[in-house]
C-alpha atoms as a PDB file:
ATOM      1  CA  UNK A   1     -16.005  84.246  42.948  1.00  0.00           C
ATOM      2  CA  UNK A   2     -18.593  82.771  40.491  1.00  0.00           C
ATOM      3  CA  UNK A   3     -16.442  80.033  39.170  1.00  0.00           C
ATOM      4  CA  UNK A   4     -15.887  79.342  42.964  1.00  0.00           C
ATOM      5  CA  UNK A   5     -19.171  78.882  43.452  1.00  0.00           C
ATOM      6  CA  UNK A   6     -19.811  77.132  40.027  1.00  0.00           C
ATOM      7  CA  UNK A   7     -17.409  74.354  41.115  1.00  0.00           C
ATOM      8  CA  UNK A   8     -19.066  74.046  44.747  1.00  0.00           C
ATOM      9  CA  UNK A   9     -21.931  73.323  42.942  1.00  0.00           C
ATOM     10  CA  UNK A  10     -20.575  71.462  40.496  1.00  0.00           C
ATOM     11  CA  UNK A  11     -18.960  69.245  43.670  1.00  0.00           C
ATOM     12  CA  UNK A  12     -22.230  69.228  45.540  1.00  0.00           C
ATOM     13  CA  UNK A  13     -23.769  67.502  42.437  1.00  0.00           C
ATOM     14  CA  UNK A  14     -21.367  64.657  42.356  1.00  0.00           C
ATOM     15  CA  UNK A  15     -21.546  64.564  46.048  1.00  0.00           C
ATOM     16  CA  UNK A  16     -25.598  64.110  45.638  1.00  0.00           C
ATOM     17  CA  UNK A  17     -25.273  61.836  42.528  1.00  0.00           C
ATOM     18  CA  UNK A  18     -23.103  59.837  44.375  1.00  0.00           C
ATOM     19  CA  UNK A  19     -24.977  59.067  47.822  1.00  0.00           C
ATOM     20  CA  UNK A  20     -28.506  58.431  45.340  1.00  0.00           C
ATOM     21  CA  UNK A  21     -25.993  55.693  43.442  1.00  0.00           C
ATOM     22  CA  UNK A  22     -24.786  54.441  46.958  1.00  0.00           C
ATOM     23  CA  UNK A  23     -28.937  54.359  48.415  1.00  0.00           C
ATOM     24  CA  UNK A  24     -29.841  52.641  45.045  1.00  0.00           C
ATOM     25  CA  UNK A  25     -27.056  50.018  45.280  1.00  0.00           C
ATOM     26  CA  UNK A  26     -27.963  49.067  48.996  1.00  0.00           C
ATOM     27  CA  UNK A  27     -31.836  49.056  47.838  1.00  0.00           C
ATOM     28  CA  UNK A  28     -31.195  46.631  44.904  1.00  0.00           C
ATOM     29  CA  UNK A  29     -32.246  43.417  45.424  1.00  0.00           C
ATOM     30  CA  UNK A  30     -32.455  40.201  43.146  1.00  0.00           C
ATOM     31  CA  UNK A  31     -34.814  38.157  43.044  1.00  0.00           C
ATOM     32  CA  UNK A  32     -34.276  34.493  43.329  1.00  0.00           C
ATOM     33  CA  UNK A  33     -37.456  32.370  41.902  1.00  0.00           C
ATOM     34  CA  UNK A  34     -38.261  28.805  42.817  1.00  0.00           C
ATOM     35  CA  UNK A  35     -40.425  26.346  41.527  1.00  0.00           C
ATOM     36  CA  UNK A  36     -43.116  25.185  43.198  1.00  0.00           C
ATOM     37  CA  UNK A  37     -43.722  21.867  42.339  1.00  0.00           C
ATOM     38  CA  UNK A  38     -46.990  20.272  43.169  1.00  0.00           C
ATOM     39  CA  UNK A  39     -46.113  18.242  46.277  1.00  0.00           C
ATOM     40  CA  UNK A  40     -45.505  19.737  49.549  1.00  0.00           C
ATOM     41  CA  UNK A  41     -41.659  18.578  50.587  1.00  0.00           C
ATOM     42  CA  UNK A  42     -40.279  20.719  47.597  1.00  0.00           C
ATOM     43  CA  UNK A  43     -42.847  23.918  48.484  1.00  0.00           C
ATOM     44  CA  UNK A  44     -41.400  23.914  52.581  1.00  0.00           C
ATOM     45  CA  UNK A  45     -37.756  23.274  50.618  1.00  0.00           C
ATOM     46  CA  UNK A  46     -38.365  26.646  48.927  1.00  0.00           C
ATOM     47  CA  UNK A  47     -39.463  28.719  52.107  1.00  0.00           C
ATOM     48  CA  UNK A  48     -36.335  27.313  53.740  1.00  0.00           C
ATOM     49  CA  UNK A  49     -34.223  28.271  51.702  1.00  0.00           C
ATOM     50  CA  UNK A  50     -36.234  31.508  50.839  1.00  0.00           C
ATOM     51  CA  UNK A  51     -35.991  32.260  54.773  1.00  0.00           C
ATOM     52  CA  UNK A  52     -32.529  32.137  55.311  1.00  0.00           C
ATOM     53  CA  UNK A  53     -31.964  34.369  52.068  1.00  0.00           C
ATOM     54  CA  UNK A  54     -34.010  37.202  52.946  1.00  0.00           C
ATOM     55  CA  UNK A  55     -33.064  36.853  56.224  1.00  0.00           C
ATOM     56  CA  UNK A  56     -29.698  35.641  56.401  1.00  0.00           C
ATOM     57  CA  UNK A  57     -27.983  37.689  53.712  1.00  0.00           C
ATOM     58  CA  UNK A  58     -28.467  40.968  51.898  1.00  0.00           C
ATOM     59  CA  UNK A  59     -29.928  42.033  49.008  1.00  0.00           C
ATOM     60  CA  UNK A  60     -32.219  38.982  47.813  1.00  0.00           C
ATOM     61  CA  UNK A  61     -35.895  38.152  47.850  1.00  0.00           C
ATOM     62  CA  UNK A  62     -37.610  35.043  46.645  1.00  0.00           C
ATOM     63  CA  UNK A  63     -40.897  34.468  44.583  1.00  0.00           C
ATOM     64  CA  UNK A  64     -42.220  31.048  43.587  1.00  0.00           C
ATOM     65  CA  UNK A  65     -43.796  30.043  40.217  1.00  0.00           C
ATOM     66  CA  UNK A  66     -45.871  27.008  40.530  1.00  0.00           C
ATOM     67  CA  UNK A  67     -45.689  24.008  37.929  1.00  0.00           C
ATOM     68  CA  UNK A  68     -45.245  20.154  37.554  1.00  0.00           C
ATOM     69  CA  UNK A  69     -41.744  18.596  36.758  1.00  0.00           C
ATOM     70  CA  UNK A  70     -41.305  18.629  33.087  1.00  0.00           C
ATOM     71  CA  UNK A  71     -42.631  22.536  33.305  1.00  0.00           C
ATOM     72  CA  UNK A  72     -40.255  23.732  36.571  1.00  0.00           C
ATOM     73  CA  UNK A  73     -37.390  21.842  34.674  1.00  0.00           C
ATOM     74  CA  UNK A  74     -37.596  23.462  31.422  1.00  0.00           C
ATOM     75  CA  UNK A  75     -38.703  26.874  33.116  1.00  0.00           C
ATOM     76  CA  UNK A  76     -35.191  26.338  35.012  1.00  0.00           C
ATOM     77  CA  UNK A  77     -33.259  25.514  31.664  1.00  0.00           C
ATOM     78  CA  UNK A  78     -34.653  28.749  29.798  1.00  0.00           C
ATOM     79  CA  UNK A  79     -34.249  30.858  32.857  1.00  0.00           C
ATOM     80  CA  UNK A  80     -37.333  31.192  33.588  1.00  0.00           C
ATOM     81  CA  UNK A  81     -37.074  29.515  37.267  1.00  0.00           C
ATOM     82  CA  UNK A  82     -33.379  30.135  38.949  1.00  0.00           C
ATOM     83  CA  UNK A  83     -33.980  26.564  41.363  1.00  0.00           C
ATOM     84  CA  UNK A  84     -35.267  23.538  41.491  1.00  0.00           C
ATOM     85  CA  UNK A  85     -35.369  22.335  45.058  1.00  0.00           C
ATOM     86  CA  UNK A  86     -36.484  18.475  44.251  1.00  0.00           C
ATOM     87  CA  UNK A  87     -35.837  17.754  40.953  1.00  0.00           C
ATOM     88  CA  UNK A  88     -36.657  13.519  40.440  1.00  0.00           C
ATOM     89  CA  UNK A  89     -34.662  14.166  37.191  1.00  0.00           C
ATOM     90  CA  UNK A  90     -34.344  10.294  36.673  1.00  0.00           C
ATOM     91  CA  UNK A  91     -38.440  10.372  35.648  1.00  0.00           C
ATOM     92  CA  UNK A  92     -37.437  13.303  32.737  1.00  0.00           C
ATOM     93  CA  UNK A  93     -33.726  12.255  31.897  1.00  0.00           C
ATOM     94  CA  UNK A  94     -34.083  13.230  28.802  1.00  0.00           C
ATOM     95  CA  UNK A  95     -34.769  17.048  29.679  1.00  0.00           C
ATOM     96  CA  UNK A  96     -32.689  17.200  32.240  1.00  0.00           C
ATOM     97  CA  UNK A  97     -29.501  15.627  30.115  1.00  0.00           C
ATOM     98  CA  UNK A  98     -30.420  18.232  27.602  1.00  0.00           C
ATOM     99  CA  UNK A  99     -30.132  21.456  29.790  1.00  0.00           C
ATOM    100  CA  UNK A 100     -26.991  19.769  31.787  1.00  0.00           C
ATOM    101  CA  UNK A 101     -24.944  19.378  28.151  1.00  0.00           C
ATOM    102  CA  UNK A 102     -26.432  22.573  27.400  1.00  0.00           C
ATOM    103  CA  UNK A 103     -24.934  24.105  29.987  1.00  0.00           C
ATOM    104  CA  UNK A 104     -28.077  26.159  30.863  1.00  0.00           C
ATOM    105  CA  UNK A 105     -28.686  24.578  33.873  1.00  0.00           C
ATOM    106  CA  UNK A 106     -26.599  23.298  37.077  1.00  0.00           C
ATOM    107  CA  UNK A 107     -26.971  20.205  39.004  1.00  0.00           C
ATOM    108  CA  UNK A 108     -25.782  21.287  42.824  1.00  0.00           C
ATOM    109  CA  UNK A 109     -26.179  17.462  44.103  1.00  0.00           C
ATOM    110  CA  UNK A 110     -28.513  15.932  45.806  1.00  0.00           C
ATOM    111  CA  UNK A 111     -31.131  17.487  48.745  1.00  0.00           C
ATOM    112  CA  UNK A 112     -31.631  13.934  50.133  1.00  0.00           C
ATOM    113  CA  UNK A 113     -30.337  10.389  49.754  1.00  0.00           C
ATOM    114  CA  UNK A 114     -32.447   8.501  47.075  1.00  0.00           C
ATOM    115  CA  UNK A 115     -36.099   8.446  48.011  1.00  0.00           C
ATOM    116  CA  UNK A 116     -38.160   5.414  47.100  1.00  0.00           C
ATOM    117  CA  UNK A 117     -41.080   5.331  44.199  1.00  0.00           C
ATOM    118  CA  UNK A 118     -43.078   2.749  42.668  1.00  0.00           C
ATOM    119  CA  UNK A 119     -46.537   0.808  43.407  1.00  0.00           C
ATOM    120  CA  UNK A 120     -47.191   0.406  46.437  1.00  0.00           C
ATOM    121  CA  UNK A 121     -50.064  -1.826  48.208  1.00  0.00           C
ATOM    122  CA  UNK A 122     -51.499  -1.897  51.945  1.00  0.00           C
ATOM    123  CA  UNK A 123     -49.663  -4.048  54.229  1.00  0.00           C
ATOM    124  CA  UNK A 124     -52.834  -5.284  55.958  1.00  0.00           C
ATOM    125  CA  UNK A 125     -53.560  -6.610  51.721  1.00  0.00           C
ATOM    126  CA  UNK A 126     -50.955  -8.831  51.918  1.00  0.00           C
ATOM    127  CA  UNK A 127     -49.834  -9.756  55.154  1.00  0.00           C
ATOM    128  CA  UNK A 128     -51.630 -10.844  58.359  1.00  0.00           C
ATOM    129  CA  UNK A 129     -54.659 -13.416  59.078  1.00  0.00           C
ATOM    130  CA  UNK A 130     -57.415 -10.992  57.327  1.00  0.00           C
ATOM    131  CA  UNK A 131     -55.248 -10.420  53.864  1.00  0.00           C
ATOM    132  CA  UNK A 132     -57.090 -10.640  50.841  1.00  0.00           C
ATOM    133  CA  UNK A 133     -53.826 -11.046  48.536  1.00  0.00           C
ATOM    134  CA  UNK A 134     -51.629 -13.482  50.659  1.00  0.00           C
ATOM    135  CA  UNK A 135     -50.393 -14.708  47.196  1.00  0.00           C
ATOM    136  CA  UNK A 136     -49.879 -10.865  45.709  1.00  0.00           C
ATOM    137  CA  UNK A 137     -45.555 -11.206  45.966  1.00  0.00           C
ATOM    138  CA  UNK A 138     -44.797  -8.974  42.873  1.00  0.00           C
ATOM    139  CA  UNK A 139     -46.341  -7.130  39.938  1.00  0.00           C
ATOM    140  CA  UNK A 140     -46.798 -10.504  38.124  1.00  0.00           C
ATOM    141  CA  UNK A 141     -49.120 -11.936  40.048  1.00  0.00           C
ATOM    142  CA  UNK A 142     -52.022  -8.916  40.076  1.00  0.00           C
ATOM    143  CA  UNK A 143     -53.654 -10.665  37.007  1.00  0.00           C
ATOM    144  CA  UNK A 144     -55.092 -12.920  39.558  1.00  0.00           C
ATOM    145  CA  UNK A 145     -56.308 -10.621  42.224  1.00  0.00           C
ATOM    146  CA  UNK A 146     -57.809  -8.381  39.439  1.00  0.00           C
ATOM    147  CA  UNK A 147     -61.198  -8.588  40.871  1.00  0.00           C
ATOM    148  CA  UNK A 148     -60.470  -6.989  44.787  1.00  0.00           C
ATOM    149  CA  UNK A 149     -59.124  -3.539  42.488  1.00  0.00           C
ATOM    150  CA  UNK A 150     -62.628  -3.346  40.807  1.00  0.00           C
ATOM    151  CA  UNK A 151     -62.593  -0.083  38.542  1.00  0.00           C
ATOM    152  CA  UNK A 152     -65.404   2.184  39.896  1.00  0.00           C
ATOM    153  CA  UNK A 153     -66.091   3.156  36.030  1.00  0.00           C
ATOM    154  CA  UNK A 154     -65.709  -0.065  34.629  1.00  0.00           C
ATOM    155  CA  UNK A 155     -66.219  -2.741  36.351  1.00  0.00           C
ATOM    156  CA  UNK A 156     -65.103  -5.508  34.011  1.00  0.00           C
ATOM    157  CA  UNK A 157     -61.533  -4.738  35.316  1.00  0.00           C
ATOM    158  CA  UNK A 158     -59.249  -3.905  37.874  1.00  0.00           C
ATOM    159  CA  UNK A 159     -57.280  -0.233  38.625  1.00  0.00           C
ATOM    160  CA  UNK A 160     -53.892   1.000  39.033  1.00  0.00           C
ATOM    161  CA  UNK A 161     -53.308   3.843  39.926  1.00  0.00           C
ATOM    162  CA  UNK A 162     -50.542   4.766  37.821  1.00  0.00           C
ATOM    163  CA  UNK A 163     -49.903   8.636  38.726  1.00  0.00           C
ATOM    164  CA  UNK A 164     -50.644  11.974  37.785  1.00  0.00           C
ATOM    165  CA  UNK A 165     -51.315  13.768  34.580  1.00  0.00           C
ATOM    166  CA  UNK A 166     -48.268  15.829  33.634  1.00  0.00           C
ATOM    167  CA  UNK A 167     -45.609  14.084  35.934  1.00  0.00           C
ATOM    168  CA  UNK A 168     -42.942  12.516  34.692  1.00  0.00           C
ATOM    169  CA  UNK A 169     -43.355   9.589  36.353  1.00  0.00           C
ATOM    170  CA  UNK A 170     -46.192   8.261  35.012  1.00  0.00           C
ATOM    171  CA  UNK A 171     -44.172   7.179  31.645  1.00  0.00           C
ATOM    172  CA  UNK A 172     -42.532   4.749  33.939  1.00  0.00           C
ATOM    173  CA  UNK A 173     -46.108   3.549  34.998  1.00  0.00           C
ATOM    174  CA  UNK A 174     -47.198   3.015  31.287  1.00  0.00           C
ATOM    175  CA  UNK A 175     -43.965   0.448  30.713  1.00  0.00           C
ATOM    176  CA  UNK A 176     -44.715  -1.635  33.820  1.00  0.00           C
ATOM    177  CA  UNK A 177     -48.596  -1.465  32.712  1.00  0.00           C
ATOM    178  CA  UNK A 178     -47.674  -2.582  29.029  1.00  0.00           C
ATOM    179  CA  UNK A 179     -44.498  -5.037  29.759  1.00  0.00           C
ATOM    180  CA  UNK A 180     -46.574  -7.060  32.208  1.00  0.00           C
ATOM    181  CA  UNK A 181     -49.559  -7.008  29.923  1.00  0.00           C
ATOM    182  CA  UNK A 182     -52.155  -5.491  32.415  1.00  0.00           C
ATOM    183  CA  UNK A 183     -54.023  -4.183  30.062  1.00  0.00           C
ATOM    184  CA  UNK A 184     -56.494  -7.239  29.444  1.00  0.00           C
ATOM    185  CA  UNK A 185     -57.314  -7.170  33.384  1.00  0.00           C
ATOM    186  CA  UNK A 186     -57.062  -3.908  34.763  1.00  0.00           C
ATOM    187  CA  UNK A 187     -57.467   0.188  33.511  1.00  0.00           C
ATOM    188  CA  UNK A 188     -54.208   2.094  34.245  1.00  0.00           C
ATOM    189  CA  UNK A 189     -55.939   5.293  36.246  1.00  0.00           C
ATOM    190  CA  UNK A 190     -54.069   9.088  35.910  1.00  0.00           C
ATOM    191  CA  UNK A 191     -55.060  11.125  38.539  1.00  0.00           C
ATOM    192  CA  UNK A 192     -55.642  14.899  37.705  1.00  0.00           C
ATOM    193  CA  UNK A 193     -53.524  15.837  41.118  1.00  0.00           C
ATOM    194  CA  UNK A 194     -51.067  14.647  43.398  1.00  0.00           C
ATOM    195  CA  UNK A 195     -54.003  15.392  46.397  1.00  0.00           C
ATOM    196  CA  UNK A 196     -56.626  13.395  44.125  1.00  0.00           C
ATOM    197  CA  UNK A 197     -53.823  10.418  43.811  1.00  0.00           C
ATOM    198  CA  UNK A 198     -53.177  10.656  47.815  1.00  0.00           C
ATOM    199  CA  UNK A 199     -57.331  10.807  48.036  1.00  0.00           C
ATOM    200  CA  UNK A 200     -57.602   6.928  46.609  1.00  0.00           C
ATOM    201  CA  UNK A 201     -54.816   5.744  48.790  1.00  0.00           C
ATOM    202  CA  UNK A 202     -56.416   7.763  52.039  1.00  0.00           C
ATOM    203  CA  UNK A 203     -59.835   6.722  51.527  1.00  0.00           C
ATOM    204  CA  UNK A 204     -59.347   2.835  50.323  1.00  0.00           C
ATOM    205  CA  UNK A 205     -57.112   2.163  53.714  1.00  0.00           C
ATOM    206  CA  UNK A 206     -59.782   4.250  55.470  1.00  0.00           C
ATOM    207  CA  UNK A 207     -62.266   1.198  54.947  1.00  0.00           C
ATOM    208  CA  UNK A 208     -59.748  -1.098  54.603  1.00  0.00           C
ATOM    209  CA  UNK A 209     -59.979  -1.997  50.823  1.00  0.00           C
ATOM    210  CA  UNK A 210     -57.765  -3.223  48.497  1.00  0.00           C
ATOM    211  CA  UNK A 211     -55.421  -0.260  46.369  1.00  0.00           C
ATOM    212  CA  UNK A 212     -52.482  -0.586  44.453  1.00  0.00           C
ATOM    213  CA  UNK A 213     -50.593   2.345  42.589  1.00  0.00           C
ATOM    214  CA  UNK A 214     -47.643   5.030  42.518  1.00  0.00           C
ATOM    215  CA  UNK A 215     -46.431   6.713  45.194  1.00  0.00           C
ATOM    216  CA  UNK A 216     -43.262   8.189  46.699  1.00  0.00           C
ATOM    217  CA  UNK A 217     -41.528   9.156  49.646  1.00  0.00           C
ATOM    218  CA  UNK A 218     -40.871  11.502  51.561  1.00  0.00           C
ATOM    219  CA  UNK A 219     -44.926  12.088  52.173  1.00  0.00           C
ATOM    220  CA  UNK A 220     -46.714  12.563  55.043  1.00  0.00           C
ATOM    221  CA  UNK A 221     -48.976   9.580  53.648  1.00  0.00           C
ATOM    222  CA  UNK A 222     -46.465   7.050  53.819  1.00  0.00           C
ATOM    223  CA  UNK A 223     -45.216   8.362  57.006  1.00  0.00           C
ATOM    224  CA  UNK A 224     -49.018   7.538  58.209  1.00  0.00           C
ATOM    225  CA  UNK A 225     -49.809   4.324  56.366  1.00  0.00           C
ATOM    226  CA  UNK A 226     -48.540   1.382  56.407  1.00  0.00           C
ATOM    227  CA  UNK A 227     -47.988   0.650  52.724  1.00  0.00           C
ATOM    228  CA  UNK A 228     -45.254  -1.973  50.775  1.00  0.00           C
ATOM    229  CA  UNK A 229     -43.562  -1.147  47.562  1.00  0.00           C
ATOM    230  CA  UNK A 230     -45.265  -4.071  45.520  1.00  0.00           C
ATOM    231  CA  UNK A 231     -41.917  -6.165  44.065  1.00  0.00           C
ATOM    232  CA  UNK A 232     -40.866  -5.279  40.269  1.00  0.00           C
ATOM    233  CA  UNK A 233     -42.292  -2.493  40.380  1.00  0.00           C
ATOM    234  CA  UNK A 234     -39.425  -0.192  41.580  1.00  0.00           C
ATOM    235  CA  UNK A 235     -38.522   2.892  40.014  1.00  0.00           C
ATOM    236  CA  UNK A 236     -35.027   3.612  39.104  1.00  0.00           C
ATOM    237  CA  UNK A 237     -33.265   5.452  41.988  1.00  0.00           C
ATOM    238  CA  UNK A 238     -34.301   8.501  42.439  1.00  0.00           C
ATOM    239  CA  UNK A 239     -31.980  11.394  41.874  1.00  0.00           C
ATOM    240  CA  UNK A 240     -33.928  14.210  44.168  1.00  0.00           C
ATOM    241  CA  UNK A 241     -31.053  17.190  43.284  1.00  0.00           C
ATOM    242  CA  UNK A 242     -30.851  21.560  43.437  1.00  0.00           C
ATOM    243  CA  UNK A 243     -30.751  22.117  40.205  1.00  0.00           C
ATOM    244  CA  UNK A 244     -30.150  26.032  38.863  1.00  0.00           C
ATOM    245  CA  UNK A 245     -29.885  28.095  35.622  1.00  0.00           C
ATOM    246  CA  UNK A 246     -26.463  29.049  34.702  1.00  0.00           C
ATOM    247  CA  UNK A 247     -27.497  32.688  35.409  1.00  0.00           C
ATOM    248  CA  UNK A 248     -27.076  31.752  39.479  1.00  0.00           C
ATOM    249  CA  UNK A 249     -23.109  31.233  39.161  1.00  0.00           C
ATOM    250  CA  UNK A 250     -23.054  35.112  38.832  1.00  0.00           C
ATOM    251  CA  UNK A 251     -25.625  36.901  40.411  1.00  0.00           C
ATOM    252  CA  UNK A 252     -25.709  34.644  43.570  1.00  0.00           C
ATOM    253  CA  UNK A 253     -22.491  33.134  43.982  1.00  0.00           C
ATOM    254  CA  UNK A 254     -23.181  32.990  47.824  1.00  0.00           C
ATOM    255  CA  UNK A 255     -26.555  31.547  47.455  1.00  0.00           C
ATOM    256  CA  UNK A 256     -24.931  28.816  45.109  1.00  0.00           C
ATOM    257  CA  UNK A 257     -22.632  28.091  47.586  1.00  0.00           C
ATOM    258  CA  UNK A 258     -24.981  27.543  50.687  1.00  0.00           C
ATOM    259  CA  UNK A 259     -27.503  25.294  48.013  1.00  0.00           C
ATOM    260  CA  UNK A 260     -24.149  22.990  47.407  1.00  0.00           C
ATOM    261  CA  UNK A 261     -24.111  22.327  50.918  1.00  0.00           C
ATOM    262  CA  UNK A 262     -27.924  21.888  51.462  1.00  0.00           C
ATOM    263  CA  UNK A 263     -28.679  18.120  52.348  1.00  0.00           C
ATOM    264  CA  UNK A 264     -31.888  16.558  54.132  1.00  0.00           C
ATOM    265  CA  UNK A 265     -32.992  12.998  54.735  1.00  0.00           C
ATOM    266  CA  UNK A 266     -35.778  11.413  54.141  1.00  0.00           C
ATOM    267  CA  UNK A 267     -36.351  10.512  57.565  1.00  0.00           C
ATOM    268  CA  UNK A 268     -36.181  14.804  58.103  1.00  0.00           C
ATOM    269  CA  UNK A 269     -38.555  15.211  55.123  1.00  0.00           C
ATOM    270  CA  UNK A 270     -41.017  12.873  56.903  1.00  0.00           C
ATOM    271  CA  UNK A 271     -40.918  14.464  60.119  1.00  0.00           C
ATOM    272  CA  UNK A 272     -41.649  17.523  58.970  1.00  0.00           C
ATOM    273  CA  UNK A 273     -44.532  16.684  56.396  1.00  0.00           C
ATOM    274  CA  UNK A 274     -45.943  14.717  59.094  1.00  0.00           C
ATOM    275  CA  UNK A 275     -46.064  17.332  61.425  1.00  0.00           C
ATOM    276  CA  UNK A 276     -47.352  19.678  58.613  1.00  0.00           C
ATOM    277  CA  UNK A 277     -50.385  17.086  57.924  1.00  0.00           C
ATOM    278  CA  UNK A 278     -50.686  17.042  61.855  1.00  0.00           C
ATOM    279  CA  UNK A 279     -50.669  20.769  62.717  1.00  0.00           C
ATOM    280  CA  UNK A 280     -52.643  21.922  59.588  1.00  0.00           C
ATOM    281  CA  UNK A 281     -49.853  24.049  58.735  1.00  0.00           C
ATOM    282  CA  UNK A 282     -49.331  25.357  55.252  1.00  0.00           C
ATOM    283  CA  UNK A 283     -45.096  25.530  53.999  1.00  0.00           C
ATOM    284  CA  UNK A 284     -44.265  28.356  55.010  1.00  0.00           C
ATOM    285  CA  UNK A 285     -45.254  27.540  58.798  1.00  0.00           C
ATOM    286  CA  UNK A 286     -43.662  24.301  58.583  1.00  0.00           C
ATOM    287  CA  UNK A 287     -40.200  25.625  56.791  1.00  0.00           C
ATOM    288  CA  UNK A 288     -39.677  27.921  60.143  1.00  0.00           C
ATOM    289  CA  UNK A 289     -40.947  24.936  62.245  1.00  0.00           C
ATOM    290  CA  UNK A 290     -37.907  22.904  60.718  1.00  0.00           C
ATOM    291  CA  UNK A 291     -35.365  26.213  60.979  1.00  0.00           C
ATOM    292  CA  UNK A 292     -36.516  26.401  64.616  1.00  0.00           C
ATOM    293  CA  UNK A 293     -35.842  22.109  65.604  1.00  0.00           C
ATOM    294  CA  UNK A 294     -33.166  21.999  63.747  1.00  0.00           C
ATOM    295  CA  UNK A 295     -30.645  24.040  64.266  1.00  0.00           C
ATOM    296  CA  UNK A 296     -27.723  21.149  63.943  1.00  0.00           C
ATOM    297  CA  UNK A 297     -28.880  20.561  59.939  1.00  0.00           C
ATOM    298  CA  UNK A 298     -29.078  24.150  58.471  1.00  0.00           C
ATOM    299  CA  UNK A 299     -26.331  25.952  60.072  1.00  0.00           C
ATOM    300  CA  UNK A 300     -23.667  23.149  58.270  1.00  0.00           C
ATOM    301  CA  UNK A 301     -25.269  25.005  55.112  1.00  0.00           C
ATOM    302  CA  UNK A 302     -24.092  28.782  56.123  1.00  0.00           C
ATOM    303  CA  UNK A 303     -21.519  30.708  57.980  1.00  0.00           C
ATOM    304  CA  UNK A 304     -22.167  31.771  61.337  1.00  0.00           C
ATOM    305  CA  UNK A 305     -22.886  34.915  60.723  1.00  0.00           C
ATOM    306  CA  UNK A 306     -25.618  34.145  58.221  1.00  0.00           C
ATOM    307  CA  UNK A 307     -26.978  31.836  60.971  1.00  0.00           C
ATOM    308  CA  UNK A 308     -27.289  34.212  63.664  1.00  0.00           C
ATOM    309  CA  UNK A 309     -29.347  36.520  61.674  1.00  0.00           C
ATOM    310  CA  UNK A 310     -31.925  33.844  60.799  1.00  0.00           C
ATOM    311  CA  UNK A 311     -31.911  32.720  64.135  1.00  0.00           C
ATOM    312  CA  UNK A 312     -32.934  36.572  65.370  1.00  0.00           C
ATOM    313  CA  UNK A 313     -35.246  36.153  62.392  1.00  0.00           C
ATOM    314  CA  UNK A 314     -36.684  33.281  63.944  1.00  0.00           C
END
């Protein structure tokens, strides 16, 4: 009778054990971190993403580290960061060759079509009865318009505006600034911010006055302004990829497999930044905003089973 009892109990132990390893398995979760680069396209890319995960498919939750390029990319490479939404690897090839032959990190393709950078100008500068540059046709001739840029801290010369501090980009700047030997009439400026570089362009069109300097699409500036990419000063084309740590091939195969299929335009990038700017929105509004209008981009990423449950999450 007592070793009946002994192995009832004994059986009623494994029983227990066994349902708390079965409750702990369901409750697991993994997290999947993105990286929150400083402009706002990549930021809704992450809640989009982040939606359809939590939503869409079991047993993952996302967090978001913020960071520049150089940071997010090397954060992905050491593990760190699990995806880069937008990563504009052409402006830190270097890094980015050196996790891909690594084989730390994963290049999924690209999230949209090559988006356009470089120094751009006001149309109404350059074009139209009123311009003050008719003559301003490509980065060469700014040495004689020099004066209209007039550096607010120096006014013996002209300013570009030749990025922001800690992008990658602004290398690129620097060799146009130095190759075209700008330096004897104008001050390359380095905004602390991509919102402090959008600020110059905003408030200069605002009155009308003369700007020149980087920027890139998709924004919801150049969706508003009207604004020409200044000839020869063209960035190489821009390689805007999902990149991921090698650690994603395992513990998200499905995940890996939706982001391989993820692909915007920039015309859909626009629309939605735009609408963003125009709402007052902040990302994670405007990533359900997109899941909601468009149904006929997303779903192409998932089965249809994920995409009913994000559509009941919705």
């Amino acid at each position: 009778m007592k070793k009946s009892i002994l192995i009832i109990q004994v059986l009623l132990l494994m029983f227990s054990f066994s349902l708390t390893a079965e409750g702990q398995k369901d409750n697991d979760t993994t997290t999947i971190v993105f990286g929150d680069v400083s402009w706002d396209s990549v930021q809704v890319h992450n809640r989009i993403v982040a939606f359809i995960i939590e939503n869409g498919y079991t047993g993952y939750k996302a967090d978001f580290i913020p960071g520049d390029t150089m940071p997010v990319i090397n954060g992905v490479i050491r593990g760190d960061i699990d995806v880069d939404m937008e990563s504009w690897h052409n402006n830190v090839y270097e890094i980015y060759e050196k996790g891909i032959n690594s084989g730390d990190m994963v290049d999924l393709g690209k999230n949209m079509p090559d988006a356009p950078q470089g120094w751009w100008v006001p149309r109404y500068l350059v074009e139209g009865p009123d311009a003050q540059a008719p003559n301003l046709k490509s980065i060469d001739d700014l040495p004689q318009y020099a004066d209209l840029f007039t550096d607010p801290e120096d006014s013996s010369k002209g300013i570009i505006y030749g990025g922001v501090a800690g992008w990658g980009q602004l290398a690129i700047s620097e060799d146009f600034y130095e190759e075209h030997n700008l330096s004897e009439t104008f001050n390359l400026g380095v905004a602390g911010s991509g919102t402090a570089l959008a600020g110059t362009m905003v408030g200069a069109y605002a009155k009308k006055e003369p700007w020149v300097g980087y920027y890139w699409a998709p924004t919801a500036v150049l969706g508003k302004l009207d604004m020409i990419r200044l000839p020869g000063t063209e960035y190489p084309a821009a390689a805007v990829n999902i990149l991921v740590n090698k650690s994603m091939l395992e513990k998200a195969p499905d995940v890996v497999e939706m982001l391989k299929k993820y692909s915007t335009t920039v015309d859909q990038n626009n629309q939605f930044l735009a609408k963003m700017d125009a709402e007052g929105w902040d990302t994670q509004q405007t990533a359900e905003w997109f899941l909601k209008n468009n149904e006929e981009v997303w779903t192409k990423w998932v089965s249809s089973e994920v995409a009913e449950k994000v559509k009941a999450a919705l």
